[in-house]
Protein backbone atom coordinates (compact mmCIF):
# COMPACT_ATOMS: atom_id res chain seq x y z
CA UNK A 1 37.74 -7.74 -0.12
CA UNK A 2 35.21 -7.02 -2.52
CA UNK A 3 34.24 -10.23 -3.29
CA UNK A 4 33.74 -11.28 0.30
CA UNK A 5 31.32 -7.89 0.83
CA UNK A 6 29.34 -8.98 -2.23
CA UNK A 7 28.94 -12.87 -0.74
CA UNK A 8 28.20 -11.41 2.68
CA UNK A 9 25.21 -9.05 1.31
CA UNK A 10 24.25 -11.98 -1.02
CA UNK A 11 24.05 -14.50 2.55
CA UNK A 12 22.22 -11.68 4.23
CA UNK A 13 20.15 -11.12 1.78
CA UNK A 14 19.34 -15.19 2.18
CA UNK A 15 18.95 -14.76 5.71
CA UNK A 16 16.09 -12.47 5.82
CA UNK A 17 14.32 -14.89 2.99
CA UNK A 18 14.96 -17.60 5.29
CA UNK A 19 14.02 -15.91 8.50
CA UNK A 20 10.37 -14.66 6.26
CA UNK A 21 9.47 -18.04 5.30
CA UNK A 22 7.08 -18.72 8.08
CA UNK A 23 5.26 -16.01 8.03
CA UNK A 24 5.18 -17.35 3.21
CA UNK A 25 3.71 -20.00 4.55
CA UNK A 26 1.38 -18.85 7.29
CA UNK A 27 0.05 -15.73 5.84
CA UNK A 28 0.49 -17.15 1.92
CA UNK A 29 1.84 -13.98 0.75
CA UNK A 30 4.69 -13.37 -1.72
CA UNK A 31 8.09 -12.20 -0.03
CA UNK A 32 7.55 -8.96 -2.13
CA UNK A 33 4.28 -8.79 -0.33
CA UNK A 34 5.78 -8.67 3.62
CA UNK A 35 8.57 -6.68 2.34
CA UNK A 36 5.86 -4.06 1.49
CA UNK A 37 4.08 -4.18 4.48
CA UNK A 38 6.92 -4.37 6.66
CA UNK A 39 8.41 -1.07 4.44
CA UNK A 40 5.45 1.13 4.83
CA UNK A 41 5.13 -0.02 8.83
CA UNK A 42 8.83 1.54 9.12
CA UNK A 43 8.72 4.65 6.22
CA UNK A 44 4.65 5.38 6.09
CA UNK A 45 5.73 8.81 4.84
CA UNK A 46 6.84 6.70 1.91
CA UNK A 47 3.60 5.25 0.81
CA UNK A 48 3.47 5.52 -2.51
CA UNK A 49 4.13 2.54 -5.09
CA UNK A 50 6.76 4.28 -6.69
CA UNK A 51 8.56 5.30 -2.97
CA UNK A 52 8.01 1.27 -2.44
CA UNK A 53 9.94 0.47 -5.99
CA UNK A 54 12.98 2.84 -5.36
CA UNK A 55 13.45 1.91 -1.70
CA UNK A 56 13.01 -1.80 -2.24
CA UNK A 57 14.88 -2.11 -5.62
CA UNK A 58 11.91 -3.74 -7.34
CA UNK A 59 10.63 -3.00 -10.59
CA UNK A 60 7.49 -1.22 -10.29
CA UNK A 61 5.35 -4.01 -12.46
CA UNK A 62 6.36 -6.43 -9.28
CA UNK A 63 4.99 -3.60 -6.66
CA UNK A 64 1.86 -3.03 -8.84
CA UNK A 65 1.24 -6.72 -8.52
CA UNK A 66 1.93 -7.49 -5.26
CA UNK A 67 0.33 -3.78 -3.91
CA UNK A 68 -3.27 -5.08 -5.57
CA UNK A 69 -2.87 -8.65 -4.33
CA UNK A 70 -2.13 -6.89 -0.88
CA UNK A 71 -5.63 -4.38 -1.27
CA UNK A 72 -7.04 -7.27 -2.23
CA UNK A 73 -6.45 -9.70 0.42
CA UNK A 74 -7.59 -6.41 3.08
CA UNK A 75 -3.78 -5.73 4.08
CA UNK A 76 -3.75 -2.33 2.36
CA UNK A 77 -5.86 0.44 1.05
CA UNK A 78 -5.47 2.98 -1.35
CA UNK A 79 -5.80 6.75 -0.32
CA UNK A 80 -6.10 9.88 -3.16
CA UNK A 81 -3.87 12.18 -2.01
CA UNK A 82 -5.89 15.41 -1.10
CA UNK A 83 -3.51 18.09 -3.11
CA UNK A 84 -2.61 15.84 -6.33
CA UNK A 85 -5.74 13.43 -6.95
CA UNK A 86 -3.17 11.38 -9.50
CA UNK A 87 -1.15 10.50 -6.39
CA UNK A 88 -2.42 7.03 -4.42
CA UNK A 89 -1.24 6.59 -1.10
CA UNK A 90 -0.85 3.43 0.07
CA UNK A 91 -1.98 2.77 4.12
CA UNK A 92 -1.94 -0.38 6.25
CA UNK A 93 -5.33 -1.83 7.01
CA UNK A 94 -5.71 -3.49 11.11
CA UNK A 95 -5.89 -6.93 9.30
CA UNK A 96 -1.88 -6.20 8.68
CA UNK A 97 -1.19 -6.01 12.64
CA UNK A 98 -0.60 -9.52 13.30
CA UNK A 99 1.65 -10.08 10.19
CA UNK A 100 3.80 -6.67 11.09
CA UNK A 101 3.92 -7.32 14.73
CA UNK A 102 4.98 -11.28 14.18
CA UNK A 103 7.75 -9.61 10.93
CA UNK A 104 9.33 -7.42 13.51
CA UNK A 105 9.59 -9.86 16.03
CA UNK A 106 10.88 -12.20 14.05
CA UNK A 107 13.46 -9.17 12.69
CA UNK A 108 14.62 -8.37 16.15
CA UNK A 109 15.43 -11.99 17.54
CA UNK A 110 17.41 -12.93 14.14
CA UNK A 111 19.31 -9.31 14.42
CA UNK A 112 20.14 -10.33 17.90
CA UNK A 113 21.53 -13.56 17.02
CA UNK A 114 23.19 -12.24 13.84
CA UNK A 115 24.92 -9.24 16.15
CA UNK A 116 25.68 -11.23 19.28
CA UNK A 117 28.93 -10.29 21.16
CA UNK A 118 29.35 -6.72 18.51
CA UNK A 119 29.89 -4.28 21.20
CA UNK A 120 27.82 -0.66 20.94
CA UNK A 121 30.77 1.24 18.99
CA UNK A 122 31.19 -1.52 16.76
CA UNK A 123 27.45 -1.15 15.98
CA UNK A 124 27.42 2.09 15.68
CA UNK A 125 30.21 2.04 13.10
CA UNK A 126 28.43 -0.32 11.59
CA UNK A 127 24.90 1.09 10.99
CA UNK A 128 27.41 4.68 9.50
CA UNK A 129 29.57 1.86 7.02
CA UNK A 130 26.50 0.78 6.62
CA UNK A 131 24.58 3.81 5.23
CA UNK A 132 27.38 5.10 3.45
CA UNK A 133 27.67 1.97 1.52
CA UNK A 134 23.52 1.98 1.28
CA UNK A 135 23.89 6.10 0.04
CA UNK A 136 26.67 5.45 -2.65
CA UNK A 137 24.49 2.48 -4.32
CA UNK A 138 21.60 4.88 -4.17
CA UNK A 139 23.63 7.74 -6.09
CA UNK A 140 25.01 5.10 -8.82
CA UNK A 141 21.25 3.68 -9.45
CA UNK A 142 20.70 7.25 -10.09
CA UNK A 143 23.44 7.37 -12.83
C-alpha cells in the first residue's frame, strides 16, 4: 500500500509539472517561480521567503533565487515589515494577474478532470486523508 501512495504522490506531483509547462514556456519563468506566485496568491499572510521555503519544501537558497528573479522581472515586491524592519514581506505586483489568473484556471480544469465521477463525501474524505497525511509529514520534517 505504501508503495502505491508514494508512486501516486510522485505521478501527481508530475501532473502539476506537466499541467505548468505552458505557462514555463509562455511566461519563461522557473516552476519554482509560479509555484511562488501561485503560493502567496492562495496564503498572502504567508509572505515571507522563509513561510515560502517551509510550505513549499524548497531550500531557502532556491526561494532566494527565484524570489529576486521574480522582483526582478516586476512579479513581486519586497515590503519592510512595519514592527520588525529585518522582516521582508513579499507582495504580488498587477503584472502577476495574468500569470495567477491563467495558473488557477489551468488548476481548476485539471482538478476537474483528475476528480471526475468522486462524489462530494468521497471528496470530502479526501481533502481530511488528505491533510492528515499533509500534517504528519509536516510534524516529522520538524523532527
Amino acid at each position: 500500500m505504501t508503495n502505491g501512495l508514494m508512486v501516486w504522490a510522485h505521478s501527481a506531483k508530475r501532473l502539476c509539472s506537466k499541467n505548468a509547462e505552458a505557462l514555463v514556456k509562455e511566461f519563461g519563468l522557473s516552476h519554482v517561480e509560479i509555484g511562488i506566485l501561485g503560493f502567496l496568491h492562495d496564503h498572502p499572510k504567508l509572505d515571507t521567503s522563509r513561510d515560502i521555503a517551509e510550505a513549499l519544501l524548497l531550500a531557502k537558497s532556491n526561494v532566494s533565487n527565484a524570489v529576486e528573479n521574480l522582483v526582478q522581472r516586476g512579479y513581486l515586491r519586497r515590503e519592510a515589515d512595519s514592527e520588525d524592519r529585518r522582516l521582508i514581506h513579499l507582495k504580488l505586483m498587477d503584472s502577476a494577474q495574468e500569470l495567477i489568473q491563467r495558473g488557477e484556471a489551468d488548476r481548476t480544469k485539471l482538478l476537474a478532470q483528475l476528480f471526475s465521477g468522486f462524489s462530494d463525501e468521497e471528496m470530502k474524505l479526501l481533502r481530511s486523508f488528505s491533510q492528515r497525511v499533509y500534517d504528519n509529514v509536516q510534524e516529522m520534517l520538524r523532527e
